[in-house]
Protein backbone atom coordinates (compact mmCIF):
# COMPACT_ATOMS: atom_id res chain seq x y z
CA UNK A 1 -47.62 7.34 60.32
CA UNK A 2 -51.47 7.90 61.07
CA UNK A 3 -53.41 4.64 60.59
CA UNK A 4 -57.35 3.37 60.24
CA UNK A 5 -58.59 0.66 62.05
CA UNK A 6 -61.45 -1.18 60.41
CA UNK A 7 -62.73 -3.63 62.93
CA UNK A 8 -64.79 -7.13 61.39
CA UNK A 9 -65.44 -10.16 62.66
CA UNK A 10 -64.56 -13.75 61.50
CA UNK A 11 -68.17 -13.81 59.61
CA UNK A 12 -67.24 -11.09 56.92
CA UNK A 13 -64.29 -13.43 55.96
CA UNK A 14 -66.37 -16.49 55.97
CA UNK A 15 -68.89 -14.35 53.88
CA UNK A 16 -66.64 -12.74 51.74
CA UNK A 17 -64.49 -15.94 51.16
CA UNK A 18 -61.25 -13.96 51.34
CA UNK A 19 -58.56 -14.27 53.80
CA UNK A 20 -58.07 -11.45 56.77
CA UNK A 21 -54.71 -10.21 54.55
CA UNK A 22 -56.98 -10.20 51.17
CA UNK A 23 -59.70 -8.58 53.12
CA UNK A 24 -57.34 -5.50 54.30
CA UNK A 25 -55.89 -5.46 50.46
CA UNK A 26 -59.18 -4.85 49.24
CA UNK A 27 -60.15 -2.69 51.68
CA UNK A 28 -57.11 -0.09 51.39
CA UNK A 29 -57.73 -0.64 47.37
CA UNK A 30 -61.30 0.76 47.45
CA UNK A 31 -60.91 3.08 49.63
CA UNK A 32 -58.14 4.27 47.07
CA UNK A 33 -60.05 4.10 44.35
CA UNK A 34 -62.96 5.95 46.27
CA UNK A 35 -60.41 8.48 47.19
CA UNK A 36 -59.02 8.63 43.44
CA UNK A 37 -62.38 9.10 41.96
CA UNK A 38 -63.44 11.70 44.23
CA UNK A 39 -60.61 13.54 43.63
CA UNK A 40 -58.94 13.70 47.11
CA UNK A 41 -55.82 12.24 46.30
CA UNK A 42 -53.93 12.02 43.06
CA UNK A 43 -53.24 8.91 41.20
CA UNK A 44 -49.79 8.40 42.78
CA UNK A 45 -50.98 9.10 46.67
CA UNK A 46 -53.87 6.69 45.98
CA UNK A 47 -51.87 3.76 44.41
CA UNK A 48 -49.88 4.62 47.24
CA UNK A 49 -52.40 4.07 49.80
CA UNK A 50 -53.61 0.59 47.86
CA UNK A 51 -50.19 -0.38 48.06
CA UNK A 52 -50.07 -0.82 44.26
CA UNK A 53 -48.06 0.64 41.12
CA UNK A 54 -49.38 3.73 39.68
CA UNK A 55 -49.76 1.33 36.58
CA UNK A 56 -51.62 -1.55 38.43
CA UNK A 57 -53.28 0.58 40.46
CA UNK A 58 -54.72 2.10 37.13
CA UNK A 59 -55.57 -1.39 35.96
CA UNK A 60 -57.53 -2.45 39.17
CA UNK A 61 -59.74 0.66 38.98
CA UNK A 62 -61.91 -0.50 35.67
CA UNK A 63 -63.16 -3.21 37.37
CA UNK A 64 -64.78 -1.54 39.98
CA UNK A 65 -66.16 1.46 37.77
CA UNK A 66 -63.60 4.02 38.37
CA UNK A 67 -62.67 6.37 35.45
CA UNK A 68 -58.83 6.58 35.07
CA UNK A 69 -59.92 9.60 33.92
CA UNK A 70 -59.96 12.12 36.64
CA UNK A 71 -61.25 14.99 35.21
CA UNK A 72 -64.13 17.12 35.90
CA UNK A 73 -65.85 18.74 33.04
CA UNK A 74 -63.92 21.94 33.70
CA UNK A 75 -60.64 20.32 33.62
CA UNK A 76 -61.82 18.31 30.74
CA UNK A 77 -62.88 21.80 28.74
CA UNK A 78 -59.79 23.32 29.63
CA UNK A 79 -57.38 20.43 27.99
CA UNK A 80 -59.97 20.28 25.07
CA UNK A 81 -59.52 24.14 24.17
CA UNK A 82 -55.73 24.46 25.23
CA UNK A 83 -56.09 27.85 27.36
């Protein structure tokens, strides 16, 4: 399996005041949620990548500002009007 490498240095964690495993759990969970809200993954592939349920993954997403909502206004018209 492909994998990222995001390279940091001990003064991120000191400023951050998370652990190196928190650090790489937040990091695969916004990048998710990024992902998610772009629409370049669905919600299962993205709480896949953030290692999380699709139900927690849903949960974490609110507090950073990310719709669970992915629709865009077409989408949205098109399950308003039922065509």
């Amino acid at each position: 399996m492909p994998t990222a490498h995001i390279p940091y240095d001990d003064k991120l964690l000191a400023a951050s005041g998370r652990s190196a495993a928190e650090m790489e759990r937040e990091f695969r969970l916004l990048l998710a949620a990024k992902m998610y809200e772009l629409g370049r993954l669905s919600l299962g592939y993205a709480a896949e990548l953030a290692g999380r349920s699709k139900a927690d993954f849903l949960f974490d997403l609110a507090p950073l500002g990310v719709s669970i909502l992915n629709f865009g206004i077409d989408d949205l018209k098109h399950e308003i009007h039922g065509a």
